[in-house]
Protein backbone atom coordinates (compact mmCIF):
# COMPACT_ATOMS: atom_id res chain seq x y z
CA UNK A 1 0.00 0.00 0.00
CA UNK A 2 2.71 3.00 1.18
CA UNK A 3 4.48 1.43 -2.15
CA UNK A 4 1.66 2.62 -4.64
CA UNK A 5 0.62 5.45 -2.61
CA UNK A 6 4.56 6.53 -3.15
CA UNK A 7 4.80 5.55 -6.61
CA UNK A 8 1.78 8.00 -7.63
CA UNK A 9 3.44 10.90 -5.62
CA UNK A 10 6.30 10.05 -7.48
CA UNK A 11 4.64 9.92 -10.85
CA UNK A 12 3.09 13.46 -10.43
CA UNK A 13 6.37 14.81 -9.11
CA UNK A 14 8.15 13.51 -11.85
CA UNK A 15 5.80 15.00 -14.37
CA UNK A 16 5.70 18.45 -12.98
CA UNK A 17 9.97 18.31 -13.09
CA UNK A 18 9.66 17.04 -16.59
CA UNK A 19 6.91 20.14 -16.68
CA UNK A 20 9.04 22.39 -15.21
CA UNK A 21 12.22 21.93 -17.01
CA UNK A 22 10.33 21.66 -20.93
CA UNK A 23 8.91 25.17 -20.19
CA UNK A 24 11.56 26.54 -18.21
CA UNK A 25 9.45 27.00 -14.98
CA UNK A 26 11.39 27.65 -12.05
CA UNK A 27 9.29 28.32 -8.86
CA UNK A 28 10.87 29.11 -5.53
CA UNK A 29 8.36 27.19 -3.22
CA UNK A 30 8.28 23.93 -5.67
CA UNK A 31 10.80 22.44 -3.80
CA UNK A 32 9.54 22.79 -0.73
CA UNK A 33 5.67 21.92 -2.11
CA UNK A 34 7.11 18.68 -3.49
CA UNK A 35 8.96 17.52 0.15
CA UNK A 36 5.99 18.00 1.88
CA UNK A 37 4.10 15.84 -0.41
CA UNK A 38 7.10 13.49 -0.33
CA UNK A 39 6.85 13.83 3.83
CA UNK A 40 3.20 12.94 3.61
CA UNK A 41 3.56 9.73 1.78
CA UNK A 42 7.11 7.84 3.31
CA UNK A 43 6.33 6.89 6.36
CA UNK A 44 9.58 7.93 8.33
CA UNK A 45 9.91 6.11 11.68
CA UNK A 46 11.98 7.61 14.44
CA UNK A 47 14.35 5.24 16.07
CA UNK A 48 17.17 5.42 18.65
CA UNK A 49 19.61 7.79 17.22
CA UNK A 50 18.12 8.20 13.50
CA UNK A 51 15.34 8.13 11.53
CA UNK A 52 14.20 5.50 8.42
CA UNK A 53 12.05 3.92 5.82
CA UNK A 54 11.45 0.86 6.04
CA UNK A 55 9.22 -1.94 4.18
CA UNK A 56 8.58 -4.75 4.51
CA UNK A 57 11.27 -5.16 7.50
CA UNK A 58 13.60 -3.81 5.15
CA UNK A 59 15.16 -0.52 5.57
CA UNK A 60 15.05 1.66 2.38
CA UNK A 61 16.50 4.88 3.75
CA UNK A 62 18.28 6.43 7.12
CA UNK A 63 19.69 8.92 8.31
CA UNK A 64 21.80 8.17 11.18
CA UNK A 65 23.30 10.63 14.42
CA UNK A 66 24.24 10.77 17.84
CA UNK A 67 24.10 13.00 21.13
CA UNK A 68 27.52 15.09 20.94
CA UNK A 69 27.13 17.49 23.58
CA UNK A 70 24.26 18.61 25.75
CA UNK A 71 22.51 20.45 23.09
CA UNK A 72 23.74 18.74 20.03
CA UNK A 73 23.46 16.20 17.78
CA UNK A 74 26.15 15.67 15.24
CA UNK A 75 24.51 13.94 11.83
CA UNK A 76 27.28 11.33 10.47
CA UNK A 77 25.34 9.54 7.72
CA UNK A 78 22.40 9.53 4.80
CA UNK A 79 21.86 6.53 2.66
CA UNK A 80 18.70 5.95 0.47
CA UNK A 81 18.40 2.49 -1.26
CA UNK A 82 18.29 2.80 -5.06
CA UNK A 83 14.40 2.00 -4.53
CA UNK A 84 14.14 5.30 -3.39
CA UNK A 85 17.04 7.43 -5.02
CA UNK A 86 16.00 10.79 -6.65
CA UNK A 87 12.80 10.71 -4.87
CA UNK A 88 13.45 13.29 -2.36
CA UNK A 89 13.39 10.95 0.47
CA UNK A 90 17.30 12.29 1.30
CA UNK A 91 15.54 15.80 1.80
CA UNK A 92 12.50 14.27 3.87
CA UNK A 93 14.80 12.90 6.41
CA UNK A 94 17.08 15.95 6.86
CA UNK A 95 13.73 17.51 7.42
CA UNK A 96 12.72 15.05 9.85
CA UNK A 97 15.97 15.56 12.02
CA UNK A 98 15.69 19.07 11.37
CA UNK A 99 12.27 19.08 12.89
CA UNK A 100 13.68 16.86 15.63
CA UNK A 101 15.90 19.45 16.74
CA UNK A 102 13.59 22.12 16.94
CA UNK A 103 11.37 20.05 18.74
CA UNK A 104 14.28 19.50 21.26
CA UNK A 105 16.11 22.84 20.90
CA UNK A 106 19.03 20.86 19.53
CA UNK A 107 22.08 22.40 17.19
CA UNK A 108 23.16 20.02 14.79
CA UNK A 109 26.84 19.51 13.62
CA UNK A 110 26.53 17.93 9.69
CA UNK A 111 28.99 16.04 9.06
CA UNK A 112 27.36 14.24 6.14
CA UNK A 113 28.10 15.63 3.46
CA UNK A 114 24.74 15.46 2.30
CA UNK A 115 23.37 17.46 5.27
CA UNK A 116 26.12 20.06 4.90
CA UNK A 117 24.99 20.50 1.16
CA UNK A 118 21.37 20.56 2.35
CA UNK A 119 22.46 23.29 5.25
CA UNK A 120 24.04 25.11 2.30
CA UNK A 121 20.99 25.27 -0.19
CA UNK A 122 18.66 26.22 2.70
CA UNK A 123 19.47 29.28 5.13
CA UNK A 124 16.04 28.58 6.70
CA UNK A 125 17.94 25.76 8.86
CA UNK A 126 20.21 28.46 10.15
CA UNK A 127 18.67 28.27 12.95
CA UNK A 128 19.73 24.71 14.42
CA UNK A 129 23.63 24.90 12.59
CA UNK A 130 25.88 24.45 15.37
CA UNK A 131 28.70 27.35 15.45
C-alpha cells in the first residue's frame, strides 16, 4: 500500500519536473511543495539515534546521528536504497531531524556531506547549525 501510494506521488512529481524543465518554470516554493508531499507519503519512523524507511522489514532509507554534547546532535550519515534514489526521500529525512531538533532545541553539527549541502541550499535551517 505505502508502495503505490509513493509511486503516484512520485509519478506526479516527476511529471511536474519534466513540466518544469520543458517550459523553463522555475518556482521558488516547488521544492519545498514537493517535500511536503514526499513527507506525507514515506512513512519515516523515528528510532534510537536516526530516523528511516522501512518496508517490509527492510530498511530503504536512514539517516543516522548521535548525542555530541548537551545540546547537540552531530549527523554522520544519509543513505537511500536505489528503490528510493531521486525521490526526495534524502531531503524528507534531513527535514525530519531538522524538525527533531527544533522540537528538542538541539544544534546540529553535519557532518554528512549530504546534510552540509542541504544546510548550504537552505538558510532557513540556520537556525539549528551548530557554530
Amino acid at each position: 500500500m505505502l508502495a503505490l501510494k509513493l509511486l503516484e506521488v512520485l509519478y506526479f512529481i516527476q511529471f511536474r519536473s519534466r513540466f518544469n524543465y520543458l517550459f523553463n518554470f522555475h518556482f521558488v516554493r516547488y521544492d519545498k511543495e514537493e517535500l511536503k508531499e514526499v513527507i506525507k507519503m514515506v512513512d519515516i519512523k523515528k528510532g534510537e539515534r536516526s530516523f528511516f524507511v522501512e518496508e517490509s522489514g527492510e530498511k530503504l532509507a536512514e539517516i543516522t546521528f548521535f548525542k555530541s554534547g548537551d545540546d547537540e546532535i552531530t549527523v554522520d550519515h544519509t543513505v537511500v536504497s536505489d528503490k528510493l534514489r531521486g525521490k526526495k526521500v534524502g531531503n524528507a529525512l534531513v527535514e525530519k531531524v531538522i524538525g527533531f531538533a527544533r522540537e528538542e532545541k538541539l544544534k546540529i553539527v553535519p557532518v554528512c556531506s549530504f546534510v552540509k549541502k542541504q544546510f548550504e541550499k537552505n538558510a532557513e535551517y540556520e537556525d539549528v547549525l551548530a557554530k
